[in-house]
C-alpha atoms as a PDB file:
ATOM      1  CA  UNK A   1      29.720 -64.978 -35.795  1.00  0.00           C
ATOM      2  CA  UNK A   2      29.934 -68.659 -36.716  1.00  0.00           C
ATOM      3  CA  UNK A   3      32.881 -71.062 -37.146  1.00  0.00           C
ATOM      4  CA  UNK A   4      31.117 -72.401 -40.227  1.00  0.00           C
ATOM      5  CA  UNK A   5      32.793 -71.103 -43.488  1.00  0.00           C
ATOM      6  CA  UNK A   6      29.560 -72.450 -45.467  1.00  0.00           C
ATOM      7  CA  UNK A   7      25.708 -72.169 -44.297  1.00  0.00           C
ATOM      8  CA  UNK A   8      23.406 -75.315 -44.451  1.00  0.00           C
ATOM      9  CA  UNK A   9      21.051 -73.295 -45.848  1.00  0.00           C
ATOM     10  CA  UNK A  10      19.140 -75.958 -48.578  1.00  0.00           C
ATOM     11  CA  UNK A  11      19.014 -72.754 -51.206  1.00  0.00           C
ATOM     12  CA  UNK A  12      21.726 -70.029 -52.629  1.00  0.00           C
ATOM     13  CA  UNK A  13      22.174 -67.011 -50.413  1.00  0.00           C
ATOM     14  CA  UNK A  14      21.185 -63.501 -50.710  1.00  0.00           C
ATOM     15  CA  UNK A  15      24.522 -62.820 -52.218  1.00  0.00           C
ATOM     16  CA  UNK A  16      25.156 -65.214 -54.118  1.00  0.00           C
ATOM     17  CA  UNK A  17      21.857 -64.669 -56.189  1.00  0.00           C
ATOM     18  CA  UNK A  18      22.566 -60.685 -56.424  1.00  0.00           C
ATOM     19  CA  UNK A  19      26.103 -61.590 -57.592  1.00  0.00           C
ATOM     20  CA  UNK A  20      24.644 -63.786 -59.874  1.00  0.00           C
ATOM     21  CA  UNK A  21      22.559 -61.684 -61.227  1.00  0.00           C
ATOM     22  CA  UNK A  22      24.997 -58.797 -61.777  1.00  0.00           C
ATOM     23  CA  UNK A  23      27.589 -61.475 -63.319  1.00  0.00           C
ATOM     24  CA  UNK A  24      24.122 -62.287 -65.538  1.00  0.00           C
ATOM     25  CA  UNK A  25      23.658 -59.087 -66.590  1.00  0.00           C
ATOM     26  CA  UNK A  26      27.484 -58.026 -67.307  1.00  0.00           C
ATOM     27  CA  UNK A  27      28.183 -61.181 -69.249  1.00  0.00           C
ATOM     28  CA  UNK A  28      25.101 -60.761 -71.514  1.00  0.00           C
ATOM     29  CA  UNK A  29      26.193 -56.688 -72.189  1.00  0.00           C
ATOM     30  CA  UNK A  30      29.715 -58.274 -72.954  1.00  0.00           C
ATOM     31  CA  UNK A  31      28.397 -60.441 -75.664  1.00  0.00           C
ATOM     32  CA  UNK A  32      25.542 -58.397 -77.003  1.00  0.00           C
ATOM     33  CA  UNK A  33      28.200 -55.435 -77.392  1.00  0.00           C
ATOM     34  CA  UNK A  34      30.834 -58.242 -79.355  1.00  0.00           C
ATOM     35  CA  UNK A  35      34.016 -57.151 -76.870  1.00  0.00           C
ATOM     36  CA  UNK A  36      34.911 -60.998 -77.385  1.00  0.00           C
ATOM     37  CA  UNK A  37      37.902 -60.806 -80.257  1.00  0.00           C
ATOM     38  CA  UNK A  38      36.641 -64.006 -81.411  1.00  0.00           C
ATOM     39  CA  UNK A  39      34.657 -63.737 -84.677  1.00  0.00           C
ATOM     40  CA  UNK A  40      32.766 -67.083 -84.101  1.00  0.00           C
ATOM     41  CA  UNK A  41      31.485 -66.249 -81.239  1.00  0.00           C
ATOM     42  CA  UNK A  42      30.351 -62.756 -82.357  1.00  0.00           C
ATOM     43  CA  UNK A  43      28.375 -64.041 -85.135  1.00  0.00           C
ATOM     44  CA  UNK A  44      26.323 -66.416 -82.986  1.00  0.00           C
ATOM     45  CA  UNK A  45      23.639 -64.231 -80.648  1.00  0.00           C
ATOM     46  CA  UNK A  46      23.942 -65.417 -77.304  1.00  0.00           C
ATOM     47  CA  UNK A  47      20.904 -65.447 -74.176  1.00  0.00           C
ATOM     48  CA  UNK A  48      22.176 -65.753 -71.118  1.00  0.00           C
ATOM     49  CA  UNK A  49      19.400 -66.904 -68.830  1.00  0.00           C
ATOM     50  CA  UNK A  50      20.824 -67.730 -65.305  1.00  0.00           C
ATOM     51  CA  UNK A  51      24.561 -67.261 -63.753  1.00  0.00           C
ATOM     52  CA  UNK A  52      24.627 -68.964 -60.561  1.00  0.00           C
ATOM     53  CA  UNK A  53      27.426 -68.544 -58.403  1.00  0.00           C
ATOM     54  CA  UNK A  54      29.142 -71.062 -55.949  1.00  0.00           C
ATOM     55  CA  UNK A  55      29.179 -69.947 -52.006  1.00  0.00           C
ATOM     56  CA  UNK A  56      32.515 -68.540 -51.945  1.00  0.00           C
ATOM     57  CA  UNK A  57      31.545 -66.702 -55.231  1.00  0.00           C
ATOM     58  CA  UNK A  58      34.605 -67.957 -56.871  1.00  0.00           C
ATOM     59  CA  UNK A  59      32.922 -69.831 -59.515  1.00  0.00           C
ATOM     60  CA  UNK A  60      30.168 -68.789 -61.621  1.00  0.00           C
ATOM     61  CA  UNK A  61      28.251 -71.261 -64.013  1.00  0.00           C
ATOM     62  CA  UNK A  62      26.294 -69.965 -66.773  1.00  0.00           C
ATOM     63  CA  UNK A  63      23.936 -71.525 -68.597  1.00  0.00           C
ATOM     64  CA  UNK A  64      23.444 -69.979 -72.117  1.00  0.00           C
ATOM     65  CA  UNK A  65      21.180 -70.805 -75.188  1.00  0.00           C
ATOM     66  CA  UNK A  66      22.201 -69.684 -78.785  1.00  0.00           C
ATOM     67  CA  UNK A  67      19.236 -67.737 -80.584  1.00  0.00           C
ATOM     68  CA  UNK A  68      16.878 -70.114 -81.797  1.00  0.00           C
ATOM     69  CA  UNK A  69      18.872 -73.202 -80.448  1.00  0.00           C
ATOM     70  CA  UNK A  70      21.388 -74.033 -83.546  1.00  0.00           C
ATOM     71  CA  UNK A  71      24.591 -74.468 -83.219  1.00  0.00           C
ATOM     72  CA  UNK A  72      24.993 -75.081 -80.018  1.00  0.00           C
ATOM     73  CA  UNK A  73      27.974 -76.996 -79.654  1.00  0.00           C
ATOM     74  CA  UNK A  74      29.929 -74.801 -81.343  1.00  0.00           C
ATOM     75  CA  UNK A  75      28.719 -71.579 -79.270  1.00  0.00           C
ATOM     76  CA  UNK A  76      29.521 -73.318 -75.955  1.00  0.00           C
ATOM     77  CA  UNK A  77      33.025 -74.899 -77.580  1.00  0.00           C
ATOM     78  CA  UNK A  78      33.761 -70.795 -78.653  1.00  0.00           C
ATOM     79  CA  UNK A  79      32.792 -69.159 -74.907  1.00  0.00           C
ATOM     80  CA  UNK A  80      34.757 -72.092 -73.026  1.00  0.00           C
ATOM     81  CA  UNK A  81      37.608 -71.087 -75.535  1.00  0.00           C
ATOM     82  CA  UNK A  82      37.169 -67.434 -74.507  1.00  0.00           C
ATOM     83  CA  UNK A  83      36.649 -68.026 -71.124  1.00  0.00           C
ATOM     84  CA  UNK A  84      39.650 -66.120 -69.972  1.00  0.00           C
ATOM     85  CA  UNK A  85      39.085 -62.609 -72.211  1.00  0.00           C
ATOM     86  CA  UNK A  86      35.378 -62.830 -70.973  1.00  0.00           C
ATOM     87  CA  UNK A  87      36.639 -63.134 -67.542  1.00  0.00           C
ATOM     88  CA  UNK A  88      38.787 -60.565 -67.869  1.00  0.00           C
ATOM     89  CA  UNK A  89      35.786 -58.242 -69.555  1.00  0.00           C
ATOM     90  CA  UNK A  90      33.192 -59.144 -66.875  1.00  0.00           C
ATOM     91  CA  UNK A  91      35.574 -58.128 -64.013  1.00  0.00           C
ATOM     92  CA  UNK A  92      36.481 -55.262 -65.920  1.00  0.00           C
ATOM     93  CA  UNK A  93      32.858 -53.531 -65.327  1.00  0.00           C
ATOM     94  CA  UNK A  94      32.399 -55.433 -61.653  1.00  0.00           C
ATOM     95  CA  UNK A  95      33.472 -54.283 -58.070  1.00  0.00           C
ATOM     96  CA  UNK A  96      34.557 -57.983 -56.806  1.00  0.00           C
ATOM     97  CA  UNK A  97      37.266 -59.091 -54.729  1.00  0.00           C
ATOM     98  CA  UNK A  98      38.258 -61.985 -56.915  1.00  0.00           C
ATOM     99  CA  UNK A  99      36.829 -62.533 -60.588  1.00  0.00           C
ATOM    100  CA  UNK A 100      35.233 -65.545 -60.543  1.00  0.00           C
ATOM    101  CA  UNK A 101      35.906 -68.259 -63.062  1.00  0.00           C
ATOM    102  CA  UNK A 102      33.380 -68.684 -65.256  1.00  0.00           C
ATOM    103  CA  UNK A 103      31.939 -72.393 -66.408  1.00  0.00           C
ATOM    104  CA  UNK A 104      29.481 -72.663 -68.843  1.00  0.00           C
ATOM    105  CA  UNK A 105      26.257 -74.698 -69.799  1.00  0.00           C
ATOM    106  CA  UNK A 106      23.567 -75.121 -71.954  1.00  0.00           C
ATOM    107  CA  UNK A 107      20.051 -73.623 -70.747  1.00  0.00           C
ATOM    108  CA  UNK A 108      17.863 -77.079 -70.688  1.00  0.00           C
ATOM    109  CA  UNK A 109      14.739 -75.038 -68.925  1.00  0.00           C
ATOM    110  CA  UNK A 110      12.931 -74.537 -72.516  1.00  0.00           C
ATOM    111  CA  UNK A 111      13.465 -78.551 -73.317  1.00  0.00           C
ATOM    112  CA  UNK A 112      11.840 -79.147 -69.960  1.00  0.00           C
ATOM    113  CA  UNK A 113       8.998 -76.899 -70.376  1.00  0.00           C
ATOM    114  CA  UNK A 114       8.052 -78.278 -73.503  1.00  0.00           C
ATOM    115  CA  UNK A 115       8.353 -81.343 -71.991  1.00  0.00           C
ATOM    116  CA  UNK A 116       6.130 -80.673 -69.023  1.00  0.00           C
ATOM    117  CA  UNK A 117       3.710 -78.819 -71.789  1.00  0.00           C
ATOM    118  CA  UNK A 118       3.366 -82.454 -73.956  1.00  0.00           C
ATOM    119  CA  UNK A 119       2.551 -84.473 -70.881  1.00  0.00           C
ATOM    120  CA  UNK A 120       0.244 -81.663 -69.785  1.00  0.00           C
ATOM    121  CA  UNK A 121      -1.317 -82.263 -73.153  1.00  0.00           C
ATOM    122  CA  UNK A 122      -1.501 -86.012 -72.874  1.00  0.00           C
ATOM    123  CA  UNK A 123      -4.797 -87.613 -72.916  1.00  0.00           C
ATOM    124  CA  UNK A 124      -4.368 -89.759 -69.695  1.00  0.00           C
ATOM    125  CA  UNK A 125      -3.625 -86.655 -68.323  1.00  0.00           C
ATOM    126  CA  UNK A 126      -6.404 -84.812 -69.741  1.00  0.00           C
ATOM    127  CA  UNK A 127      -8.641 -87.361 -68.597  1.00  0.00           C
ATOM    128  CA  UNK A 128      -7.122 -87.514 -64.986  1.00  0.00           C
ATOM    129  CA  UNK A 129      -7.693 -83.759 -64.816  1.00  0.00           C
ATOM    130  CA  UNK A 130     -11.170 -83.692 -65.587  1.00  0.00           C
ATOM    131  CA  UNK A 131     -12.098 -86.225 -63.434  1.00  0.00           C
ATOM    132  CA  UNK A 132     -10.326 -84.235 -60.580  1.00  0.00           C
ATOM    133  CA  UNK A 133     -12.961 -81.335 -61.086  1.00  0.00           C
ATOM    134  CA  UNK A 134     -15.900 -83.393 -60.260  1.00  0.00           C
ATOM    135  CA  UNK A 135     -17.224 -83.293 -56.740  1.00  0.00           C
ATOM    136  CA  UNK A 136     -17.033 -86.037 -54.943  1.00  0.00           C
ATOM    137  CA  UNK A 137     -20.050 -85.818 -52.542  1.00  0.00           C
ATOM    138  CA  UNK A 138     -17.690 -85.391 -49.100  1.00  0.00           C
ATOM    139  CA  UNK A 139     -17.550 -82.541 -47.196  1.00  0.00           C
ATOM    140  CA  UNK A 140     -13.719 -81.406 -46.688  1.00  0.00           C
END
């Protein structure tokens, strides 16, 4: 076995993207069921998209999105200030060593696809796309 506590791998490793997943999974049952004793965050429905965990699986950040995108400062403000009882939930229902602690974000993936989608769109791009399907006459 290696020395190295930590692989150089550039990418997450096999466990720490099935952990993830699993902490994914049992943090979005926790707040679709409402085990939270917080009524805030109850009322607000909560996707959980992506839990990724750090290499010692200590630490797991989760990035969230409220349902259709309102409120959500007040949705992250309400699971940081329940970060402890969720926690304590999500270990509940998981065979781990150590629970990790959980951070939390906000899911910017949709922003950046519609993003990507309006440049997509853009004329100059349109244009520079089109032009890219005409043959050129050379042999490859």
């Amino acid at each position: 076995m290696s020395n190295r506590r930590f692989s150089n791998a550039s990418g997450p490793s096999q466990r720490q993207l099935r952990v993830g997943e699993l902490l994914r999974r049992t943090l979005a049952d926790v707040l679709a069921r409402g085990d939270v004793h917080d009524p805030e965050l109850n009322r607000i429905p909560i996707t959980v998209s992506e839990v990724r965990a750090s290499p010692d699986l200590k630490i797991a950040t989760a990035y969230v999105m409220p349902l259709g995108g309102r409120d959500q400062d007040s949705a992250l403000a309400a699971l940081r200030r329940n970060k402890a009882e969720l926690r304590h939930l999500v270990s509940r229902e998981m065979t781990l060593k150590y629970a990790p602690d959980l951070r939390f974000k906000l899911d910017e993936t949709f922003d950046r696809m519609d993003e990507t989608r309006r440049l997509l769109n853009d004329e100059a791009v349109q244009r520079d796309l089109a032009s890219g399907d005409e043959p050129d006459g050379t042999d490859r």
